[in-house]
PDB file of N, CA and C in Angstrom:
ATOM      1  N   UNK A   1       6.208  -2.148 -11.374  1.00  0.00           N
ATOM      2  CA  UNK A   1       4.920  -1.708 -10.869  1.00  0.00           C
ATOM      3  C   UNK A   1       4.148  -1.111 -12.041  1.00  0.00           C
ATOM      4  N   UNK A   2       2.859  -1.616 -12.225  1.00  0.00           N
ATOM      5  CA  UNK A   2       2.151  -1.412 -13.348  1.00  0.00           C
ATOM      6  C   UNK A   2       1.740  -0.141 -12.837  1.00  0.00           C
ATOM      7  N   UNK A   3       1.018   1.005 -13.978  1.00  0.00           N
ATOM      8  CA  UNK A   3       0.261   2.125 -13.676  1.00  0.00           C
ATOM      9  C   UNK A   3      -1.081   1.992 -12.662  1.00  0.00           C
ATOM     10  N   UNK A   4      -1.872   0.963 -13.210  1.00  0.00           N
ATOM     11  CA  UNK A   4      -2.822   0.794 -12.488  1.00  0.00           C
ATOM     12  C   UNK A   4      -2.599   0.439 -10.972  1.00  0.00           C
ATOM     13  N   UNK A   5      -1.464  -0.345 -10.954  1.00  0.00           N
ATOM     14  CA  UNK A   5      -1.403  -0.852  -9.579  1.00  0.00           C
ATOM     15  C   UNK A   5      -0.648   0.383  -8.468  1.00  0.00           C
ATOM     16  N   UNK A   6      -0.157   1.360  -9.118  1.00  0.00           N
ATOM     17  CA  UNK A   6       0.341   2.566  -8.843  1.00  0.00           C
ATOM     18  C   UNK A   6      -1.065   3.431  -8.108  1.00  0.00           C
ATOM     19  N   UNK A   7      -2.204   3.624  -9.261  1.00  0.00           N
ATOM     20  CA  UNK A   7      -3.400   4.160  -9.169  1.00  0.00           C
ATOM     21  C   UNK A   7      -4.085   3.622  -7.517  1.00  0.00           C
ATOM     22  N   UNK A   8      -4.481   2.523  -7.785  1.00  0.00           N
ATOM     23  CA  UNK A   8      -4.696   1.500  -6.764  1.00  0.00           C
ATOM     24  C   UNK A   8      -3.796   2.087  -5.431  1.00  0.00           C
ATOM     25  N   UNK A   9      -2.665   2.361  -5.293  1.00  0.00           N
ATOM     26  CA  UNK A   9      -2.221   2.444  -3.830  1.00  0.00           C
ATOM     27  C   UNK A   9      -2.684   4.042  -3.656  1.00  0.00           C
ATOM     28  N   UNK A  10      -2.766   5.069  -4.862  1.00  0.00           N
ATOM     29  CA  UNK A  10      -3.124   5.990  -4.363  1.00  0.00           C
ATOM     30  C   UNK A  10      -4.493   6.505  -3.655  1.00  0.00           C
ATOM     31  N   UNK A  11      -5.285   5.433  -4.222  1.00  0.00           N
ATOM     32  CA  UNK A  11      -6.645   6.042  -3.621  1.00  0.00           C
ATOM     33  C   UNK A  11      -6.680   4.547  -2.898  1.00  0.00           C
ATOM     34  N   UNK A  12      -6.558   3.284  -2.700  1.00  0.00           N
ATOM     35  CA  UNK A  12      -7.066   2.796  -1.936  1.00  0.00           C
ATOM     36  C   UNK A  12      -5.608   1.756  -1.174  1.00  0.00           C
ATOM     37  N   UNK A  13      -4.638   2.614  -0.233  1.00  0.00           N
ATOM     38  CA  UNK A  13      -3.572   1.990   0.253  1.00  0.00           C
ATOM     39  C   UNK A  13      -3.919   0.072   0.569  1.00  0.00           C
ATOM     40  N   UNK A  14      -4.852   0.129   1.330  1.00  0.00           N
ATOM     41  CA  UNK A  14      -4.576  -1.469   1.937  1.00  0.00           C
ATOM     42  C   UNK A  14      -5.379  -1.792   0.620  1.00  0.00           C
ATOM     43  N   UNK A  15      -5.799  -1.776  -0.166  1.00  0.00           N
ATOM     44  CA  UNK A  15      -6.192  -2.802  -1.216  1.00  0.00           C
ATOM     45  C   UNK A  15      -5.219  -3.332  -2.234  1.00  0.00           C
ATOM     46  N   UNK A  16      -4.295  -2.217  -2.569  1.00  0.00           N
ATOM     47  CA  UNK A  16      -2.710  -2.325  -3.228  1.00  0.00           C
ATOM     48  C   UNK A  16      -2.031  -3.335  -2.678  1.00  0.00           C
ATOM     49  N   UNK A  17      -1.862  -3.222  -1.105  1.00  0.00           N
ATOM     50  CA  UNK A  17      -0.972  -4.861  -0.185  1.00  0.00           C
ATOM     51  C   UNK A  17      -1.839  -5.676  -0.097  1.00  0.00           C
ATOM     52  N   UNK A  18      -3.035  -5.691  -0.662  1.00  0.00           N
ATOM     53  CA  UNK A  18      -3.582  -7.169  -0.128  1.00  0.00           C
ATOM     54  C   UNK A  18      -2.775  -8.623  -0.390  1.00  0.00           C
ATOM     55  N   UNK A  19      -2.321  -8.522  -1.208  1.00  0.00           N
ATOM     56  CA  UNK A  19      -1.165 -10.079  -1.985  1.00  0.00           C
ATOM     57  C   UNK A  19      -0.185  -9.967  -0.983  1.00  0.00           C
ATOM     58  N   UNK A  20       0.389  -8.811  -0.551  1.00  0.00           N
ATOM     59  CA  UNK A  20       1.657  -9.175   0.104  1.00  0.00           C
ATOM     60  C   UNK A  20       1.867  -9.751   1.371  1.00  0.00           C
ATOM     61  N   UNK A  21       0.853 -10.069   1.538  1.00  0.00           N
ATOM     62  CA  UNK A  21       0.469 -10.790   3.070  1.00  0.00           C
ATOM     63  C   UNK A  21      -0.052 -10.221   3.972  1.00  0.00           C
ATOM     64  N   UNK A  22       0.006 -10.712   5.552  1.00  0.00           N
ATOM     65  CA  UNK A  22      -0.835 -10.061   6.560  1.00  0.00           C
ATOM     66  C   UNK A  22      -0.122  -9.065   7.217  1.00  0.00           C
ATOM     67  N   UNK A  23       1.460  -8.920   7.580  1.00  0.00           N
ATOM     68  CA  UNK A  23       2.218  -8.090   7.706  1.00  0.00           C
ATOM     69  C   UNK A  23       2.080  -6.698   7.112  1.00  0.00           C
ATOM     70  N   UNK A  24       2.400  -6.401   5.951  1.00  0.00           N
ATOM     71  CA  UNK A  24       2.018  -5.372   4.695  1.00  0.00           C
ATOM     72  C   UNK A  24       0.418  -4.786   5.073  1.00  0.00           C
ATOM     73  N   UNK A  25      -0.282  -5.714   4.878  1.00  0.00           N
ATOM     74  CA  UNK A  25      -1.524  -4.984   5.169  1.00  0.00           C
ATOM     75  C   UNK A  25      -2.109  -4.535   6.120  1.00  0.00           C
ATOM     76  N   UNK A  26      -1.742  -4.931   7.730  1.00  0.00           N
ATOM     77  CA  UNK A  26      -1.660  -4.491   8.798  1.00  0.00           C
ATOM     78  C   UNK A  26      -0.629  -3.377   8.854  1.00  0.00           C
ATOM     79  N   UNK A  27       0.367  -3.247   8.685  1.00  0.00           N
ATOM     80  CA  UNK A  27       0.987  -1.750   8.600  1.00  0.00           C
ATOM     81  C   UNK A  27       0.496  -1.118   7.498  1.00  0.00           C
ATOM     82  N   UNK A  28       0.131  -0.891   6.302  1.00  0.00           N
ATOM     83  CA  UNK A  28      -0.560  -0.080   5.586  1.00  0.00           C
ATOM     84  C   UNK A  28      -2.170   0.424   5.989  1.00  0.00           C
ATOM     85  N   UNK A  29      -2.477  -0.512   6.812  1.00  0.00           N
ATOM     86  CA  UNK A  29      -3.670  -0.409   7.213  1.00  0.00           C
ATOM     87  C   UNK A  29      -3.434   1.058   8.084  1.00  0.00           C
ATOM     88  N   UNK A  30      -2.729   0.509   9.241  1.00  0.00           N
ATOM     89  CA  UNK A  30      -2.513   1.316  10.732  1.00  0.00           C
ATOM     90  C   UNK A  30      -1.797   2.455  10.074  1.00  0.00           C
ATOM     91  N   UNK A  31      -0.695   2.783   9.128  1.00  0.00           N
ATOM     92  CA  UNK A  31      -0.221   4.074   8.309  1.00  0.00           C
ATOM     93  C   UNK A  31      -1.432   5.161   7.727  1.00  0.00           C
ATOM     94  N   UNK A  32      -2.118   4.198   7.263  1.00  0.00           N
ATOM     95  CA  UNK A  32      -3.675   4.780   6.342  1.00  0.00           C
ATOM     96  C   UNK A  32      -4.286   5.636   7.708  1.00  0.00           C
ATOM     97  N   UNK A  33      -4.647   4.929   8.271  1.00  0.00           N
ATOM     98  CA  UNK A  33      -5.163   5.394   9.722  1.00  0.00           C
ATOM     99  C   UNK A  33      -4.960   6.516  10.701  1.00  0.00           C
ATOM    100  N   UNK A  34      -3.667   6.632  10.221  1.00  0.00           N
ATOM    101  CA  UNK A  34      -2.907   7.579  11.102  1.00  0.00           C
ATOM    102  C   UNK A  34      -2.951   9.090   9.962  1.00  0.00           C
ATOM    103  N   UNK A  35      -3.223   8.812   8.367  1.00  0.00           N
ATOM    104  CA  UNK A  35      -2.981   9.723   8.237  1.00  0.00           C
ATOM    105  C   UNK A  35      -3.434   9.401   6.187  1.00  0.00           C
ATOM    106  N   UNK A  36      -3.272   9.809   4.982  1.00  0.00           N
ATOM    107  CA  UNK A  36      -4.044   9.076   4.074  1.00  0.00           C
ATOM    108  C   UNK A  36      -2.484   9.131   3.447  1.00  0.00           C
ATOM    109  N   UNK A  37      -1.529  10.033   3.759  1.00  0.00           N
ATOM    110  CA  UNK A  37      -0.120   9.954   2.700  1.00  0.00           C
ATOM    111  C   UNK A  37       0.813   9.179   3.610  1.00  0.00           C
ATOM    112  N   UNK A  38       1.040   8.714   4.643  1.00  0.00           N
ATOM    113  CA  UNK A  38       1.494   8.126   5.120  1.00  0.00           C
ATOM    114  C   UNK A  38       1.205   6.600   4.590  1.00  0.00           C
ATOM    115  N   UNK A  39       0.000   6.260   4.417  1.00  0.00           N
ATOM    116  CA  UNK A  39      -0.583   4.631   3.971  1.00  0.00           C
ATOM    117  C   UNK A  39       0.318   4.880   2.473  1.00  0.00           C
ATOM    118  N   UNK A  40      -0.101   5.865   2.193  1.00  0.00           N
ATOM    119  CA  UNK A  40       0.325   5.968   0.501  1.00  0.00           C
ATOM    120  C   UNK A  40       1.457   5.636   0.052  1.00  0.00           C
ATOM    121  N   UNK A  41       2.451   6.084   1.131  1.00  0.00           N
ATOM    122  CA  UNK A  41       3.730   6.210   0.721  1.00  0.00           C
ATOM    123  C   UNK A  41       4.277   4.549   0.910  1.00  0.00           C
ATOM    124  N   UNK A  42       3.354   4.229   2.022  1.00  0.00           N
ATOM    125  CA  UNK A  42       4.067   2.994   2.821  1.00  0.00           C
ATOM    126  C   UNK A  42       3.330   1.515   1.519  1.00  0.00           C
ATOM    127  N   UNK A  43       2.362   1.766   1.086  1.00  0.00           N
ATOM    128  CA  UNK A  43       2.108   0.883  -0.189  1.00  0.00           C
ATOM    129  C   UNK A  43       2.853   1.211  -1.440  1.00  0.00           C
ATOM    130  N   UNK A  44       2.875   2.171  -1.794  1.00  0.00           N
ATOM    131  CA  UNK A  44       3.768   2.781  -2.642  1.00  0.00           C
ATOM    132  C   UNK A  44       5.132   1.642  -2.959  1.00  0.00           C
ATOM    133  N   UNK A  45       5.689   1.772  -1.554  1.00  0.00           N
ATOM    134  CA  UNK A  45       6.879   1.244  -1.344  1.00  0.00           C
ATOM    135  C   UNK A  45       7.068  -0.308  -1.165  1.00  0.00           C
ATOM    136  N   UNK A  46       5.940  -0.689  -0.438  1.00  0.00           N
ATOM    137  CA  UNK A  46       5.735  -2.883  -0.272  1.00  0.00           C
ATOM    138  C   UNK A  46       5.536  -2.995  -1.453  1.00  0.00           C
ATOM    139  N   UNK A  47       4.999  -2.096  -2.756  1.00  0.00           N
ATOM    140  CA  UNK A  47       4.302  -2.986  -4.050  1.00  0.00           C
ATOM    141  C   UNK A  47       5.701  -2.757  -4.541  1.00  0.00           C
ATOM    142  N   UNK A  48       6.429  -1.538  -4.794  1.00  0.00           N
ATOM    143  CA  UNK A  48       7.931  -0.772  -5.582  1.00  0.00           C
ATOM    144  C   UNK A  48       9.021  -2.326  -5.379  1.00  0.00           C
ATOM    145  N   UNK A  49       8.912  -2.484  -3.931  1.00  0.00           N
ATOM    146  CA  UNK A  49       9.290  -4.106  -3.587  1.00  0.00           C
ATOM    147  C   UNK A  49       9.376  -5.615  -3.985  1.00  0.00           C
ATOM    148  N   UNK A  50       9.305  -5.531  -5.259  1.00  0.00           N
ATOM    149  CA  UNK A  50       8.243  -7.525  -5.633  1.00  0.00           C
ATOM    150  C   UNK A  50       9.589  -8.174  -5.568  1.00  0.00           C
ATOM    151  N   UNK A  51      10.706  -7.798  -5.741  1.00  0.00           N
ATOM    152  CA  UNK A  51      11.709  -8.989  -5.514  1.00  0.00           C
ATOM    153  C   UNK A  51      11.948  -9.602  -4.450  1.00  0.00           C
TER     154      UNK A  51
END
């Protein structure tokens, strides 16, 4: 996980999952929603993921 793409989930969660499909970004979406560290954590973790 690059720095920037690190940066990216912190201030803007569903823009970080956009690549990872529609799954990822619908739950980062609805996490974001519910709360701004909850999205955070939950992109954080789909991008920490690439294998």
């Amino acid at each position: 996980m690059s720095c920037l793409r690190a940066l990216v989930c912190l201030l803007f969660p569903p823009l970080a999952v956009i690549d990872k499909g529609c799954g990822s970004l619908l739950l980062v979406t609805i996490l974001t929603l519910c709360g701004w560290i909850p999205g955070v954590i939950g992109a954080l973790i789909i991008v920490n993921n690439e294998g």
